[in-house]
N, C-alpha and C. Protein backbone atom coordinates (compact mmCIF):
# COMPACT_ATOMS: atom_id res chain seq x y z
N UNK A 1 -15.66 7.24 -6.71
CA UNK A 1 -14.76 8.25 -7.22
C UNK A 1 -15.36 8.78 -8.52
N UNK A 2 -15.13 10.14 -9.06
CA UNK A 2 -16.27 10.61 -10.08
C UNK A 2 -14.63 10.76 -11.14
N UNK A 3 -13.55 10.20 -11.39
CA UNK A 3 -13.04 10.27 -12.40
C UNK A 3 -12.46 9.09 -12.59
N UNK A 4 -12.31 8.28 -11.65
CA UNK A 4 -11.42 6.82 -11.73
C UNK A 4 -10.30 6.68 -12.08
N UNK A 5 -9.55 8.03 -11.32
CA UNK A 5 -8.16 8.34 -11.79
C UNK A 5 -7.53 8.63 -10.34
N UNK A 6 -6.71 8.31 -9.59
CA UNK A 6 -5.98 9.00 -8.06
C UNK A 6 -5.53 10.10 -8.37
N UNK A 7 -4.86 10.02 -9.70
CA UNK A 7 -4.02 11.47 -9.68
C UNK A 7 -5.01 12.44 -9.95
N UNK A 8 -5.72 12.38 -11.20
CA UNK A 8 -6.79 13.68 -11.26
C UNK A 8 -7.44 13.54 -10.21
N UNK A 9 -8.10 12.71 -9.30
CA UNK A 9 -8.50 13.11 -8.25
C UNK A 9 -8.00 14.12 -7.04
N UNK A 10 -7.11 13.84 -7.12
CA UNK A 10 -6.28 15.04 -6.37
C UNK A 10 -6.17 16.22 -6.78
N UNK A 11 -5.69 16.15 -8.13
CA UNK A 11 -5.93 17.98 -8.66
C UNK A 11 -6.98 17.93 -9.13
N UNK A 12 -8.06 17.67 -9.12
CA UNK A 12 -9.66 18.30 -9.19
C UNK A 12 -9.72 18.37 -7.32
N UNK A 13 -9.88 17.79 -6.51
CA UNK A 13 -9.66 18.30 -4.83
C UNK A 13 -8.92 19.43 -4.97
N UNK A 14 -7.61 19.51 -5.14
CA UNK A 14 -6.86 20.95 -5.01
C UNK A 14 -7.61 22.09 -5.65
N UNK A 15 -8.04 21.98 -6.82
CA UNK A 15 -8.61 22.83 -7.62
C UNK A 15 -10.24 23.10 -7.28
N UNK A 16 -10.58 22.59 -6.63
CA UNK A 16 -12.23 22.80 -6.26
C UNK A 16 -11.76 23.86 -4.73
N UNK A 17 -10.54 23.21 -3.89
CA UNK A 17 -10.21 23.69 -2.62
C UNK A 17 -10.20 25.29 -2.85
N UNK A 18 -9.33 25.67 -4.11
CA UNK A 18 -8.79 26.99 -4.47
C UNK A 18 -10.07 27.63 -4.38
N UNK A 19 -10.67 27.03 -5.68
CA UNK A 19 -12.16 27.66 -5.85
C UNK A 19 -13.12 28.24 -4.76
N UNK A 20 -12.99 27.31 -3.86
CA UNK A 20 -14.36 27.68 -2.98
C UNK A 20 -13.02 28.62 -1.48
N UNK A 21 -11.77 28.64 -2.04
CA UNK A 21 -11.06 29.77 -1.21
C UNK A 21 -11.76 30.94 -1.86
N UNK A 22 -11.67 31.10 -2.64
CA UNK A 22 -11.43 32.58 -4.02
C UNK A 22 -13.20 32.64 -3.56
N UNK A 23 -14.20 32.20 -3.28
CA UNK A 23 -15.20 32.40 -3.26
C UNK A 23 -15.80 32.20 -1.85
N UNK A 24 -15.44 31.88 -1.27
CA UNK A 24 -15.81 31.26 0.16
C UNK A 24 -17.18 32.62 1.15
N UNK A 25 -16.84 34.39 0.86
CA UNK A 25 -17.69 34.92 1.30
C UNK A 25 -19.27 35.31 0.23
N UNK A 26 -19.03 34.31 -0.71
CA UNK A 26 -20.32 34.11 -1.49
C UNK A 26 -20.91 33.14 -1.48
N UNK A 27 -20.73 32.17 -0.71
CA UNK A 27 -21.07 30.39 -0.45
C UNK A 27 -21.77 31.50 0.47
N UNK A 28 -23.06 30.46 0.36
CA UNK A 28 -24.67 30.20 1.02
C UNK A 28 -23.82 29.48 2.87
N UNK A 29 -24.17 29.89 3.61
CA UNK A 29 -23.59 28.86 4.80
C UNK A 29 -24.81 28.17 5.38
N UNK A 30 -25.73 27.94 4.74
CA UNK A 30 -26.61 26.80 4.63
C UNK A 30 -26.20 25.82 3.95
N UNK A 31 -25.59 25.58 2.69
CA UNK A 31 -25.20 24.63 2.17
C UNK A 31 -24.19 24.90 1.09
N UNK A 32 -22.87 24.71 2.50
CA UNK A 32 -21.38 24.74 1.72
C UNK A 32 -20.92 23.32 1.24
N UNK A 33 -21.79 22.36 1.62
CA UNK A 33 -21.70 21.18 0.71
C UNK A 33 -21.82 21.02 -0.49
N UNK A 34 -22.86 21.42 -1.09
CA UNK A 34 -23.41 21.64 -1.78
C UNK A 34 -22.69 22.16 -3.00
N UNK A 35 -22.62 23.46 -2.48
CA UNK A 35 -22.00 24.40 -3.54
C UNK A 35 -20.51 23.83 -3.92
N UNK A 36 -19.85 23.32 -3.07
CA UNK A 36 -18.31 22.27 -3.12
C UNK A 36 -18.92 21.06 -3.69
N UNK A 37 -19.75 20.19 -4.04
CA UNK A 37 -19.87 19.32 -4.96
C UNK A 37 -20.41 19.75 -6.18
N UNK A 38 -21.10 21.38 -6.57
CA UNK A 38 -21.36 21.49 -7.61
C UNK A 38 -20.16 22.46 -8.06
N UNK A 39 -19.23 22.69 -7.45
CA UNK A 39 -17.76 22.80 -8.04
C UNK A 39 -16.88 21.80 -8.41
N UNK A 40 -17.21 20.99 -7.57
CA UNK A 40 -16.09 19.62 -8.19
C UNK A 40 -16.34 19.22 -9.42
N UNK A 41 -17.75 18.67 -9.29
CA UNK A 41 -18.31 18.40 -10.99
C UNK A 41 -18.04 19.30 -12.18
N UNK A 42 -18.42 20.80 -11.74
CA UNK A 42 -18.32 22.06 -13.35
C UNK A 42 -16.60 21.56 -13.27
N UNK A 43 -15.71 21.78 -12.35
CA UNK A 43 -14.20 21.34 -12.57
C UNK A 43 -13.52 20.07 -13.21
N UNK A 44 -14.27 19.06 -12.91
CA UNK A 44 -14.10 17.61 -13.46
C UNK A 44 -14.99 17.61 -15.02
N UNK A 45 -16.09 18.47 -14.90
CA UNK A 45 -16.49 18.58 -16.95
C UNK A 45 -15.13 19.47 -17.38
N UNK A 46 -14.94 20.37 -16.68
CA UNK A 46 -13.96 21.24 -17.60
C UNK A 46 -12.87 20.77 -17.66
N UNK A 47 -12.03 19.96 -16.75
CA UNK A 47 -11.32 19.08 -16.93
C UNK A 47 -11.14 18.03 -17.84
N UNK A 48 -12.15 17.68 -18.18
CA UNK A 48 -12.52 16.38 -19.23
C UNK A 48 -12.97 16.89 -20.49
N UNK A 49 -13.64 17.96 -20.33
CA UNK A 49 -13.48 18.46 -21.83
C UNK A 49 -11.78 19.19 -22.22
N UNK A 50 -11.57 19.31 -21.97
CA UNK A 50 -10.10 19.83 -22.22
C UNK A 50 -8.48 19.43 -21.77
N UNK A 51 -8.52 18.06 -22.20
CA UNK A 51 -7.36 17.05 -21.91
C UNK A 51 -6.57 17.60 -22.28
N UNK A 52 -4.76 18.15 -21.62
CA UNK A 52 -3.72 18.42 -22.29
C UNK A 52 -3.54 17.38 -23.05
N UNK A 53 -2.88 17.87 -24.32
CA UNK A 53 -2.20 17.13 -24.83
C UNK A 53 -0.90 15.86 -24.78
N UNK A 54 -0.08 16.08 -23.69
CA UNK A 54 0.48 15.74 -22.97
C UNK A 54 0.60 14.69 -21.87
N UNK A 55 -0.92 14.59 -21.90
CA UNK A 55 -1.61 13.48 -20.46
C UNK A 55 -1.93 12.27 -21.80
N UNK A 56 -2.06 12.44 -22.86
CA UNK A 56 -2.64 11.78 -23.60
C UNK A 56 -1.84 10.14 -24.15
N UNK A 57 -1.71 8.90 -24.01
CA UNK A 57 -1.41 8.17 -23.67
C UNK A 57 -0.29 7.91 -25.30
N UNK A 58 0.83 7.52 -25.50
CA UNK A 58 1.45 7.31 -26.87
C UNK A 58 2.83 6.33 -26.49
N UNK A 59 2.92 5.73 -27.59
CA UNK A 59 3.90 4.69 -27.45
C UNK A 59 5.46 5.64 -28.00
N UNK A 60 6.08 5.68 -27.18
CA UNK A 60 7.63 6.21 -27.02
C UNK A 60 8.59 5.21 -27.84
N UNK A 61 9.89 6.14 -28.13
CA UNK A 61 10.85 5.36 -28.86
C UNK A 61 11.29 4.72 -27.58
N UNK A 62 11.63 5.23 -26.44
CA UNK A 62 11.96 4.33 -25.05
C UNK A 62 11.56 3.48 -24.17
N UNK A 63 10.31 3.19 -25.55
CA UNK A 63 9.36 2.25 -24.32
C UNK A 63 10.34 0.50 -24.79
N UNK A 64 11.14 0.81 -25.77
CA UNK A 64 11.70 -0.71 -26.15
C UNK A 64 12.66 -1.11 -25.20
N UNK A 65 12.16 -2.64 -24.52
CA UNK A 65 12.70 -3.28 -23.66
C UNK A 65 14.54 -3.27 -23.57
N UNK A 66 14.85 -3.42 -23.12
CA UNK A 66 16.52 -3.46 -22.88
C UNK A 66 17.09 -4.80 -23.18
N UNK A 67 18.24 -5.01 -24.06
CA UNK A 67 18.50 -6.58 -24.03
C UNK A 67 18.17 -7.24 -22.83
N UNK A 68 18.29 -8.87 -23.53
CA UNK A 68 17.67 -9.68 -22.35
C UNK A 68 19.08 -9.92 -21.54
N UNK A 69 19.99 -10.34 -22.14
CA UNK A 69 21.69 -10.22 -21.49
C UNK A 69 22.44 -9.50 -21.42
N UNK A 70 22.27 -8.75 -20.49
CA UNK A 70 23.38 -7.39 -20.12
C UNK A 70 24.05 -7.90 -18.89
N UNK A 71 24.69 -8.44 -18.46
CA UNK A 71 25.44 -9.08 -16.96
C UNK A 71 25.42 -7.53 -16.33
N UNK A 72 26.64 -6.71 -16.59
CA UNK A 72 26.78 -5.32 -16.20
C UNK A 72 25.36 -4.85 -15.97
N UNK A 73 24.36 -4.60 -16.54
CA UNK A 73 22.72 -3.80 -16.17
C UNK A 73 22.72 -4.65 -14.87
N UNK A 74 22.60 -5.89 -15.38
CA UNK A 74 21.46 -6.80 -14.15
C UNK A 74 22.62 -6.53 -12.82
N UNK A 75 23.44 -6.69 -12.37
CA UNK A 75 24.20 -6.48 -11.46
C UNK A 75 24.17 -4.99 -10.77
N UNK A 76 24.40 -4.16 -11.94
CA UNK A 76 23.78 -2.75 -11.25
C UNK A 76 22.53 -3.01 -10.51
N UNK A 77 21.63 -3.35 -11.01
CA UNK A 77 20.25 -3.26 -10.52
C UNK A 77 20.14 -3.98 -9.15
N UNK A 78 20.74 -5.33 -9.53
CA UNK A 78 20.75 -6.30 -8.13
C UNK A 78 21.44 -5.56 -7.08
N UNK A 79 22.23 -4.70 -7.27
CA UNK A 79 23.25 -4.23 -6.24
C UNK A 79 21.92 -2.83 -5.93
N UNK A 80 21.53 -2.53 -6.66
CA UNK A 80 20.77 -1.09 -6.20
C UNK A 80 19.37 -1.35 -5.39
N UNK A 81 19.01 -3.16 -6.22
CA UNK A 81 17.74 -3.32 -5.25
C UNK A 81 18.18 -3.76 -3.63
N UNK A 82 19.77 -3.95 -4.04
CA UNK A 82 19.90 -4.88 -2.53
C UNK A 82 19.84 -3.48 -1.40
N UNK A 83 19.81 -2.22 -1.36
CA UNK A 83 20.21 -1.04 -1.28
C UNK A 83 18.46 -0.93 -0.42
N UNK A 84 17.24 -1.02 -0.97
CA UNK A 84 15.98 -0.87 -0.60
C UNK A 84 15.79 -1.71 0.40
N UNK A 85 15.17 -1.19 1.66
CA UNK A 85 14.38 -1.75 2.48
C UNK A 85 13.55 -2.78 1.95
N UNK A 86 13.52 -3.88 3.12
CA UNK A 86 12.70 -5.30 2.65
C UNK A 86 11.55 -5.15 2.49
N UNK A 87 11.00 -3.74 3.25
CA UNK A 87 9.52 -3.86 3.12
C UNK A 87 8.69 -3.18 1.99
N UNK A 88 10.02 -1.88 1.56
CA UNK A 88 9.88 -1.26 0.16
C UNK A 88 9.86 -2.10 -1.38
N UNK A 89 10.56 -3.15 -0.78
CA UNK A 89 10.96 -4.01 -1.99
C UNK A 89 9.97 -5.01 -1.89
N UNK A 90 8.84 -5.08 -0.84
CA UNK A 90 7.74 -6.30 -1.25
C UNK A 90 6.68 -5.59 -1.86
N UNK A 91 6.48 -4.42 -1.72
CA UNK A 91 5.47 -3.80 -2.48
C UNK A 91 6.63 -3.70 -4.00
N UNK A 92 7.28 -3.80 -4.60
CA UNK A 92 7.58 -3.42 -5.93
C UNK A 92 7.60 -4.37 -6.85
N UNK A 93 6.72 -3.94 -7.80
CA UNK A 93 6.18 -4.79 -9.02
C UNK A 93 6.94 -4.77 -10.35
N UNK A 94 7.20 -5.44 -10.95
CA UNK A 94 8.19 -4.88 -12.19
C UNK A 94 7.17 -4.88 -13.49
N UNK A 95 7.42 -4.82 -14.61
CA UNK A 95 6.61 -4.79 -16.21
C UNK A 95 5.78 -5.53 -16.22
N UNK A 96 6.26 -7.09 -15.85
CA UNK A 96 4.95 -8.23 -16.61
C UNK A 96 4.65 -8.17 -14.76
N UNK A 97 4.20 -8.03 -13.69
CA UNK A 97 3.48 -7.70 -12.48
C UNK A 97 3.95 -8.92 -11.51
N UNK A 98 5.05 -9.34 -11.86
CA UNK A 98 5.97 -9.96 -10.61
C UNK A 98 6.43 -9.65 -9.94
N UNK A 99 7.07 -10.08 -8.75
CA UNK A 99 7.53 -9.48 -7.76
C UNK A 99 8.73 -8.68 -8.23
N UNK A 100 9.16 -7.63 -8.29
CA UNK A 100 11.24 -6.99 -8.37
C UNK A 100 11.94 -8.36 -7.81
N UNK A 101 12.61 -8.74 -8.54
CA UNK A 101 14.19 -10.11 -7.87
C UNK A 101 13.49 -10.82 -7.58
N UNK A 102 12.00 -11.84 -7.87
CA UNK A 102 11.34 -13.17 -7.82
C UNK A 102 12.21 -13.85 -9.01
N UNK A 103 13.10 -14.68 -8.15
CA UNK A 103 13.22 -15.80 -9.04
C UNK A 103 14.88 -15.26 -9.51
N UNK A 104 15.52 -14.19 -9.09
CA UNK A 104 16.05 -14.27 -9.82
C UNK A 104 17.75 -14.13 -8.80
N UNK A 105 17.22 -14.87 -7.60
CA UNK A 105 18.35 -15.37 -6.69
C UNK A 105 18.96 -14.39 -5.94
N UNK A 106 18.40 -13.02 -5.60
CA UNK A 106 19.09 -11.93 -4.97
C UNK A 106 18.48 -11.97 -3.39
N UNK A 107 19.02 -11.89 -2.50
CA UNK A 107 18.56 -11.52 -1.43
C UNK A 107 18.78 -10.22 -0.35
């Protein structure tokens, strides 16, 4: 992968796709490979030279954890996870990368 990101990978794909639409009767049809990997790359420099501001990683006033004893929260939650499919709920990971409801008696 030339950014080591899934999501920008996808919008550099979308954005190379556009590109070689908007240009497609000026591509060589000897080598439309070609010319689509030396678009992805000029798109992924220009991409990387010019990070929104916004994508840029910062610690939030909401990133602070929630009391540890809320009965009312945890019950909402237990009642909302009981709500998810079993198989949705084995793929879900919580903060510190445990299972969602390991350990914590819900079924």
């Amino acid at each position: 992968m030339l950014c080591g990101d899934w999501h920008l990978a996808e919008d550099l794909t979308q954005t190379t796709l556009a590109k070689l639409h908007a240009a497609w009767r000026r591509v060589r049809l000897d080598s439309p490979d070609g010319y689509a990997r030396k678009v992805l790359f000029r798109t992924f420099v220009d991409e990387s030279r010019r990070r929104r501001w916004w994508e840029w990683p910062r610690a939030y006033e909401f990133d602070i954890a929630a009391p540890a004893r809320d009965p009312e929260l945890r019950l909402t939650l237990l009642a909302a996870l009981r709500q998810v499919p079993a198989r949705s709920r084995a793929g879900a990971r919580g903060a510190g990368g445990s299972a969602v409801g390991a350990g914590s008696g819900w079924r």
